[in-house]
Protein backbone atom coordinates (compact mmCIF):
# COMPACT_ATOMS: atom_id res chain seq x y z
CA UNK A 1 27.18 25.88 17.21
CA UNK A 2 24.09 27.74 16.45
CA UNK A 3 23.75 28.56 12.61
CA UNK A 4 21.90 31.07 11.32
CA UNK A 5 18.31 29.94 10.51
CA UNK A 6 18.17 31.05 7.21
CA UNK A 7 21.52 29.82 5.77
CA UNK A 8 22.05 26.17 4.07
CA UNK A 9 24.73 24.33 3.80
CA UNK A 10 25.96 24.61 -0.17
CA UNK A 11 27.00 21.06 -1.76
CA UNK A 12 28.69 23.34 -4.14
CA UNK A 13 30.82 25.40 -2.00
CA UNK A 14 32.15 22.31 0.02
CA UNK A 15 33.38 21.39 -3.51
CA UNK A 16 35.19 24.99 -4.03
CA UNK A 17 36.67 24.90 -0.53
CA UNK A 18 38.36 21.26 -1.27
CA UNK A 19 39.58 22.60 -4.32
CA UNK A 20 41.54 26.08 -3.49
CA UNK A 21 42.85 23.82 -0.83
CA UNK A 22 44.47 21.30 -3.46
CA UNK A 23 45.22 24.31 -5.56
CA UNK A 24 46.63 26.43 -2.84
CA UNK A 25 45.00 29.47 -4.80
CA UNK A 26 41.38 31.26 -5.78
CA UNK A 27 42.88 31.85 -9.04
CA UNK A 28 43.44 28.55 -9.83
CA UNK A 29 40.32 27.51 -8.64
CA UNK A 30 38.33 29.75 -10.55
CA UNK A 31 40.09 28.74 -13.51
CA UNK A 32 39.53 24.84 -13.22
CA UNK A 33 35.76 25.76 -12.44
CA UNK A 34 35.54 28.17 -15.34
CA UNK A 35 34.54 30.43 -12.52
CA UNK A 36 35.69 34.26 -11.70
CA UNK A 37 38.30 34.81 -8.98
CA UNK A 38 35.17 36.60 -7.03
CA UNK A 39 32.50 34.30 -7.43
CA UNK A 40 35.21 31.58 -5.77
CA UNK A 41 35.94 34.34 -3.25
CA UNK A 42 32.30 34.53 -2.61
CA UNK A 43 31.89 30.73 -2.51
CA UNK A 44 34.44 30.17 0.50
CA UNK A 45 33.17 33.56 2.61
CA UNK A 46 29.74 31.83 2.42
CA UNK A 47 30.43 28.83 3.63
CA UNK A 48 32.91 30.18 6.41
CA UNK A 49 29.66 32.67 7.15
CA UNK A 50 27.92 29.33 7.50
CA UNK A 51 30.19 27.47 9.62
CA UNK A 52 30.96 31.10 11.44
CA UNK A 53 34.42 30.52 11.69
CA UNK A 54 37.50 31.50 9.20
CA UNK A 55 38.55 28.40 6.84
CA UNK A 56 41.61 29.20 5.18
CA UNK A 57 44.07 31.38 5.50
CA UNK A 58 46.97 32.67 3.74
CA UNK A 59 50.68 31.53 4.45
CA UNK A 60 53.41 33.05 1.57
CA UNK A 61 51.65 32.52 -1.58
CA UNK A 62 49.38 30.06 -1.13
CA UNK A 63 45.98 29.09 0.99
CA UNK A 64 46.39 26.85 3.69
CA UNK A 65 43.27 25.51 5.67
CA UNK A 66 42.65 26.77 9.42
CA UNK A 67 42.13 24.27 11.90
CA UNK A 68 38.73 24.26 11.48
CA UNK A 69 39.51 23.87 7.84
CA UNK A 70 41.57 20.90 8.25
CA UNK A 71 38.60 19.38 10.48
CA UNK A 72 36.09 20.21 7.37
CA UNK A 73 38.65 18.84 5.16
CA UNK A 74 38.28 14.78 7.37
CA UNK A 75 34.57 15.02 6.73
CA UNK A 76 34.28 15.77 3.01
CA UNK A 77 34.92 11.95 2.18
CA UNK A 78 32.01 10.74 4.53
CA UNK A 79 30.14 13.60 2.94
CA UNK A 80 31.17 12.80 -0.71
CA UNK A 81 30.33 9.22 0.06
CA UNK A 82 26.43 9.96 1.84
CA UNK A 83 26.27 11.89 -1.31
CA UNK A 84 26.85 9.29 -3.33
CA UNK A 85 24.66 6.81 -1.65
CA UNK A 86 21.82 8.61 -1.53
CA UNK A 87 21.98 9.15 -5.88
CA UNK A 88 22.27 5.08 -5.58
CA UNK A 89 19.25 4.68 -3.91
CA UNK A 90 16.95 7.49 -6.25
CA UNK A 91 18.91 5.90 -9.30
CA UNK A 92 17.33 2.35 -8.30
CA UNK A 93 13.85 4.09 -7.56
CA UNK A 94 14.26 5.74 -11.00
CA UNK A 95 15.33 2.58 -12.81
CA UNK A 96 13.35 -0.48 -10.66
CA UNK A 97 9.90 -1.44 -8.82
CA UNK A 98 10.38 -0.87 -4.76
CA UNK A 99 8.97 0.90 -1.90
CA UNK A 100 6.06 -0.17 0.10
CA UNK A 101 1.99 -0.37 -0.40
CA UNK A 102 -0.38 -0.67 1.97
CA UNK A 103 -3.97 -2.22 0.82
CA UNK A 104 -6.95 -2.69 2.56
CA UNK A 105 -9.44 -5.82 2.13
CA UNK A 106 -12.39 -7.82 3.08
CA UNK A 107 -11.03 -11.08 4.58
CA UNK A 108 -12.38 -13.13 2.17
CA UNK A 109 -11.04 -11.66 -0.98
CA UNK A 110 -7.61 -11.14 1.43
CA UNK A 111 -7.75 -15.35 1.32
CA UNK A 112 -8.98 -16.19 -1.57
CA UNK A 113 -8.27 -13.62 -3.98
CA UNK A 114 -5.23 -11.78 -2.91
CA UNK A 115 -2.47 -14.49 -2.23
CA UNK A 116 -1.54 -15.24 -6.07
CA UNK A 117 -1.77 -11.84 -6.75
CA UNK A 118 0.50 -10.72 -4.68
CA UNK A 119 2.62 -13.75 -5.12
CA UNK A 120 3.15 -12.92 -8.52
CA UNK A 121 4.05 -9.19 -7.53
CA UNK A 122 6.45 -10.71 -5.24
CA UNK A 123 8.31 -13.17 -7.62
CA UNK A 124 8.09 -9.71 -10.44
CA UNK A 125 9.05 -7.21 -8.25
CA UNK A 126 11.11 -8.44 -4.89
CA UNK A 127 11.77 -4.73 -3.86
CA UNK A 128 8.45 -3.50 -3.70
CA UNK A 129 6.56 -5.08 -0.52
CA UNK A 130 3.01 -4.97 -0.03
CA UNK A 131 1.25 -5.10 3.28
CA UNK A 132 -2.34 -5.74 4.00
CA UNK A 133 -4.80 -4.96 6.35
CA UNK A 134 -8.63 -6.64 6.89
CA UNK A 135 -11.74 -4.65 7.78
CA UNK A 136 -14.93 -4.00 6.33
CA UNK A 137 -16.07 -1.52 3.59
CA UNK A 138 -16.24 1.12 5.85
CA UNK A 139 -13.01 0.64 7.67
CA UNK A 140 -11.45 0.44 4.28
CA UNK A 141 -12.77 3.45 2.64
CA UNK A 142 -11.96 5.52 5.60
CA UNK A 143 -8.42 4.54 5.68
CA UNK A 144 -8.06 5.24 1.99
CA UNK A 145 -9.39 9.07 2.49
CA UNK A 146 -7.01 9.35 5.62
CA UNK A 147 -4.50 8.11 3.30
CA UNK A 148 -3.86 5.62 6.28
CA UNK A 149 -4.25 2.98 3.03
CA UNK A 150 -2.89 3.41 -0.58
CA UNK A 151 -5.43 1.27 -2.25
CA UNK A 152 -8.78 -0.78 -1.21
CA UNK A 153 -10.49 -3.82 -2.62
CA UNK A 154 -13.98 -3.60 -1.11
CA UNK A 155 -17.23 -4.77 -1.44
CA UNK A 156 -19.80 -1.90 -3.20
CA UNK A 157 -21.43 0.25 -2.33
CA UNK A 158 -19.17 2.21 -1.22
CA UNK A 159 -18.32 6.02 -1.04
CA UNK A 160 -15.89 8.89 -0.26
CA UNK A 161 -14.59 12.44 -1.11
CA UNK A 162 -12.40 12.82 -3.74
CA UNK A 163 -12.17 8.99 -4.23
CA UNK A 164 -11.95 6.70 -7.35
CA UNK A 165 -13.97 3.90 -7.13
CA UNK A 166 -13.95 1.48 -10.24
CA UNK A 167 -15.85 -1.61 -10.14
CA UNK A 168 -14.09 -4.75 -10.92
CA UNK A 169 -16.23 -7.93 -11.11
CA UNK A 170 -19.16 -9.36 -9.95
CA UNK A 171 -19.57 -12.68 -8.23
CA UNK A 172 -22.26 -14.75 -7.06
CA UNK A 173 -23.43 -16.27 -3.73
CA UNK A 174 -23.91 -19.36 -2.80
CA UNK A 175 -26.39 -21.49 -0.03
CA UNK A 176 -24.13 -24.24 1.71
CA UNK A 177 -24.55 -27.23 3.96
CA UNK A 178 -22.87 -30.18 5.24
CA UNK A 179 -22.45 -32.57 2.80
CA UNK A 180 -24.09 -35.47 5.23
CA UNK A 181 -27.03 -32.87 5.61
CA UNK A 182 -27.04 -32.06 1.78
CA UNK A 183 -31.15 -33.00 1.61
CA UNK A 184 -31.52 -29.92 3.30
CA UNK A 185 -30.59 -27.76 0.34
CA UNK A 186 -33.48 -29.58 -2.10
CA UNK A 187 -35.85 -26.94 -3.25
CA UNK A 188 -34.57 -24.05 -0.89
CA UNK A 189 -36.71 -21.13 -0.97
CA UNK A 190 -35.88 -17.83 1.22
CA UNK A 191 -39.21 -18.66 3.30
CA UNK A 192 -37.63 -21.98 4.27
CA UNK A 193 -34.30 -20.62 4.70
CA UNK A 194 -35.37 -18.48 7.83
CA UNK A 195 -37.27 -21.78 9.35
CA UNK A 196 -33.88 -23.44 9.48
CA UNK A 197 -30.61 -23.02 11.58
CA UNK A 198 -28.54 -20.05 10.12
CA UNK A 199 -24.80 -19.45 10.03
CA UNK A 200 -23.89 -15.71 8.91
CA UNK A 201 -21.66 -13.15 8.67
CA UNK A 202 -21.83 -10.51 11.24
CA UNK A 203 -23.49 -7.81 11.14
CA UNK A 204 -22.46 -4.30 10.29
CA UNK A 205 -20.20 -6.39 7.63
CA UNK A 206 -20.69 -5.26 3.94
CA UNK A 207 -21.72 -8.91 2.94
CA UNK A 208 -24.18 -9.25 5.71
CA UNK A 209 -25.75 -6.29 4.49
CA UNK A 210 -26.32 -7.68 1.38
CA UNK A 211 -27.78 -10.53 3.13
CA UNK A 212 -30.12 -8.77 4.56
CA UNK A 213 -31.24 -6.94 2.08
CA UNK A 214 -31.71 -9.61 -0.15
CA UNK A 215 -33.70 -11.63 2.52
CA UNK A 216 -35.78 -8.47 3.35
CA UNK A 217 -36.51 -7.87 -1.16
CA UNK A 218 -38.29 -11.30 0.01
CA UNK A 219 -40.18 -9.56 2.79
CA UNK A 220 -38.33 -11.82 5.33
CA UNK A 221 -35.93 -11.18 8.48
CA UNK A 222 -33.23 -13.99 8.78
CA UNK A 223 -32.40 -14.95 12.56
CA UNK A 224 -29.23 -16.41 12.70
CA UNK A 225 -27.89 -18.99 15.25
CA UNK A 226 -24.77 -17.78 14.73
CA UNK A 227 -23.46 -14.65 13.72
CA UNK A 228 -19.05 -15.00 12.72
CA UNK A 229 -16.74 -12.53 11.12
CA UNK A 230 -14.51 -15.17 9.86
CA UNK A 231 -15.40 -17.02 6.95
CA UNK A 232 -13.24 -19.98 7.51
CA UNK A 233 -14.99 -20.33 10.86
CA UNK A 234 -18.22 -20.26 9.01
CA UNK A 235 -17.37 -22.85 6.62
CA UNK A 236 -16.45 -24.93 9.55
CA UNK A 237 -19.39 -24.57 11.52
CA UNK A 238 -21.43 -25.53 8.09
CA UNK A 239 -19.24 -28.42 7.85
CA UNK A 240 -19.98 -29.51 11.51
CA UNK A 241 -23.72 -29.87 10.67
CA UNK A 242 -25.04 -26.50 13.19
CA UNK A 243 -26.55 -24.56 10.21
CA UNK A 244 -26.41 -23.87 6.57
CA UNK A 245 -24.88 -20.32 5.31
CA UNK A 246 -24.85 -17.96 2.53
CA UNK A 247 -21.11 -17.27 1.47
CA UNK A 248 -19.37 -15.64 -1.84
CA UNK A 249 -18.40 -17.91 -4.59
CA UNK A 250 -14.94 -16.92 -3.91
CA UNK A 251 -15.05 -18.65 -0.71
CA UNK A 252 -15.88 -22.09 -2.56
CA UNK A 253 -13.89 -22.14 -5.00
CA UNK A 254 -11.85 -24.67 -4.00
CA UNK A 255 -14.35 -26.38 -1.87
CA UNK A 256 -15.69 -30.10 -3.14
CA UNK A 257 -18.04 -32.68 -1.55
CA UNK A 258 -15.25 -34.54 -0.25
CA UNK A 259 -14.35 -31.61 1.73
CA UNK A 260 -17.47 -32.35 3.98
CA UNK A 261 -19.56 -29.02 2.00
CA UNK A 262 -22.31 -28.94 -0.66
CA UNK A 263 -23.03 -25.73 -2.64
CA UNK A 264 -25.82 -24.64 -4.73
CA UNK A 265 -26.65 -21.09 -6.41
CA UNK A 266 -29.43 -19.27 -4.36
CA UNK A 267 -32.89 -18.23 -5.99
CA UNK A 268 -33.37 -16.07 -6.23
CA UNK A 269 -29.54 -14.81 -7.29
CA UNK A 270 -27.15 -12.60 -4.73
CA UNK A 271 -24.42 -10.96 -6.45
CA UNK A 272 -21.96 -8.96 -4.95
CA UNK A 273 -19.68 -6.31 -6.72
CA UNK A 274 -16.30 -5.99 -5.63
CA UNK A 275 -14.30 -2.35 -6.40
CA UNK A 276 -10.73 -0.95 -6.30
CA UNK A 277 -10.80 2.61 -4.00
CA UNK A 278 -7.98 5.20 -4.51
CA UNK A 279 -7.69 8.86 -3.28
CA UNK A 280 -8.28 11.16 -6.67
CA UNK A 281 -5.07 13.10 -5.86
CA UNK A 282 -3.27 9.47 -4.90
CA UNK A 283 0.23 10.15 -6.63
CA UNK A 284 1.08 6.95 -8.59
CA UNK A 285 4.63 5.90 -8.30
CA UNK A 286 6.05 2.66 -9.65
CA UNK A 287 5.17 0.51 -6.83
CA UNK A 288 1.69 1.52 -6.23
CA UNK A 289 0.47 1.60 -10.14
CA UNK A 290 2.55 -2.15 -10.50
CA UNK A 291 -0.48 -3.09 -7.48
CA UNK A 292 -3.02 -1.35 -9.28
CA UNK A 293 -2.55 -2.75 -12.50
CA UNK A 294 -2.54 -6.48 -10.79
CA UNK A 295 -5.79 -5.72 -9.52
CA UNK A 296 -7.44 -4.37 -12.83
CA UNK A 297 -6.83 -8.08 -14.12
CA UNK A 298 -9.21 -9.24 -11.90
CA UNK A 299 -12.10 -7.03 -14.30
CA UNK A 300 -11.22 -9.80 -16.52
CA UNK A 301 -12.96 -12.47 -13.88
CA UNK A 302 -16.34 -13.91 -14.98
C-alpha cells in the first residue's frame, strides 16, 4: 500500500474508530468523547484517507466495520499493547538509572583507577552499563569531539572545540627497580638515569611525553632499551632485572618489596594531572551525570 507521504498515522483516531464500532454510532461516540458528531466524523474519514480504503459502513441503524475494518479491528490489541510497552520503558528511564556510557581512558588509570569506580556504579545502578575503551590523550579527546565517547579521563594537557575539560587530581611519579637490584636506585640523579638501562612508555603516549620533557628541563635525552605501551608489561620487565622505569604512583599502589619492585619519588618531582573531557553541548541524562559525578570524587584524591 503506498500512503501518502505527508499523512501519519493518528493514535487518537485508532481510538475513535474502536469506539463507534462498540457504539455502533458517531453520535454516541462523540458523546462518550465529549466530542461533536463532526469532529468524530472527521476523525474516521482521516484515518480511512490514511489507510485509503472505506472502514465502516452503515447497515440499518448502526455502523458496522468493512472488511478492512474488521482486519484494523485484530490489530488494535497488539497496537494498544506496543503502546503500552513503550510508556513502560520511558516510565523506567523517567523514574531509574539505565542506558549505556561509553568512556575513554589511559590504560593505567583504566586498571588502577577505574575498576572500583565502576564497581560501585554497577552494584548502585545495575541498569546503566558502562563500557570502556583505552587509547592515549589524543585518541581520547578526539573521540569525545566526534561524540564517538561520552566522557574521557585523560592525562593533561589536553584540548578540543567546544570541550569541558576540568582537572581532577594530581599524582606523582615514581623511579622503580627490581627489588634484588634496589642499590641501583641510591642517590639517582637524571644524569645517571640516562647511563643506565631504561624501561619506558612508548612514545607518542601522553606519559612519555611527560617523560621527556622532564628529562629534557634537565638538558638530557633518555634512550630507552625498551620502549612498552603496557604498563603491566613494564612492571614486569622492571621486576625481571632488564632496566629501571619511571611509572605513575597509581601504578604502585599496591606494589610492595615482596612483590619483587622497589619505588622511590624522583628528584627532581614528575607530576602528572589527570582531567575529565566532555563535549560543551554533551546532554546529561541520568546515566551519564551518575558517571560523571563518580569521577568528580576522584578531585578529592591527594
Amino acid at each position: 500500500m503506498n500512503l501518502p507521504p505527508s499523512t501519519r498515522l493518528n493514535l487518537d483516531q485508532l481510538a475513535t474508530f474502536a469506539l463507534v464500532v462498540r457504539l455502533g454510532s458517531f453520535s454516541a461516540a462523540a458523546e462518550q468523547l465529549d466530542l461533536t458528531q463532526p469532529a468524530v466524523s472527521l476523525q474516521i474519514r482521516q484515518l480511512e484517507k490514511y489507510f485509503q480504503l472505506n472502514l465502516l459502513e452503515r447497515i440499518g441503524k448502526k455502523m458496522k466495520p468493512t472488511s478492512a475494518g474488521n482486519t484494523l479491528l485484530q490489530h488494535l490489541p497488539q497496537i494498544e499493547q506496543s503502546i503500552e510497552l513503550a510508556l513502560q520503558g520511558m516510565a523506567h528511564h523517567a523514574q531509574g538509572v539505565s542506558g549505556s556510557v561509553t568512556l575513554g581512558s589511559g590504560a593505567t588509570a583504566c586498571i588502577h583507577l577505574l575498576p572500583p569506580l565502576l564497581g560501585q556504579l554497577k552494584q548502585d545502578w545495575p541498569e546503566l552499563e558502562v563500557s570502556v575503551r583505552i587509547g592515549n590523550t589524543d585518541e581520547m579527546v578526539k573521540g569525545v569531539a566526534e561524540n564517538r565517547l561520552d566522557l574521557a579521563l585523560v592525562t593533561l594537557p589536553a584540548a578540543g572545540k567546544n570541550l569541558a575539560i576540568t582537572p581532577l587530581f594530581e599524582e606523582k611519579f615514581l623511579l622503580i627497580a627490581a627489588a634484588a637490584g634496589s642499590e641501583r636506585l641510591n642517590n639517582m640523579t637524571p644524569a645517571k638515569l640516562v647511563e643506565i638501562p631504561l624501561v619506558l612508555f612508548e612514545r607518542g603516549s601522553s606519559t612519555r611525553l611527560l617523560i621527556d620533557n622532564w628529562f629534557q628541563l634537565q638538558g638530557l635525552k633518555p634512550r630507552p632499551v625498551m620502549e612498552l605501551g603496557s604498563i603491566e608489561a613494564i612492571k614486569q620487565m622492571v621486576r625481571a632485572g632488564l632496566g629501571v622505569s619511571i611509572v605513575p604512583q597509581l601504578a604502585m599502589q599496591d606494589a610492595t618489596e615482596e612483590m619483587g619492585l622497589v619505588m622511590q619519588p624522583l628528584m627532581p618531582p614528575l607530576e602528572r594531572q589527570l582531567a575529565l573531557v566532555l563535549r560543551q553541548d554533551k546532554p546529561l541524562n541520568k546515566g551519564l551525570k551518575k558517571v560523571v559525578d563518580s569521577l568528580m570524587t576522584l578531585s578529592n584524591r591527594r
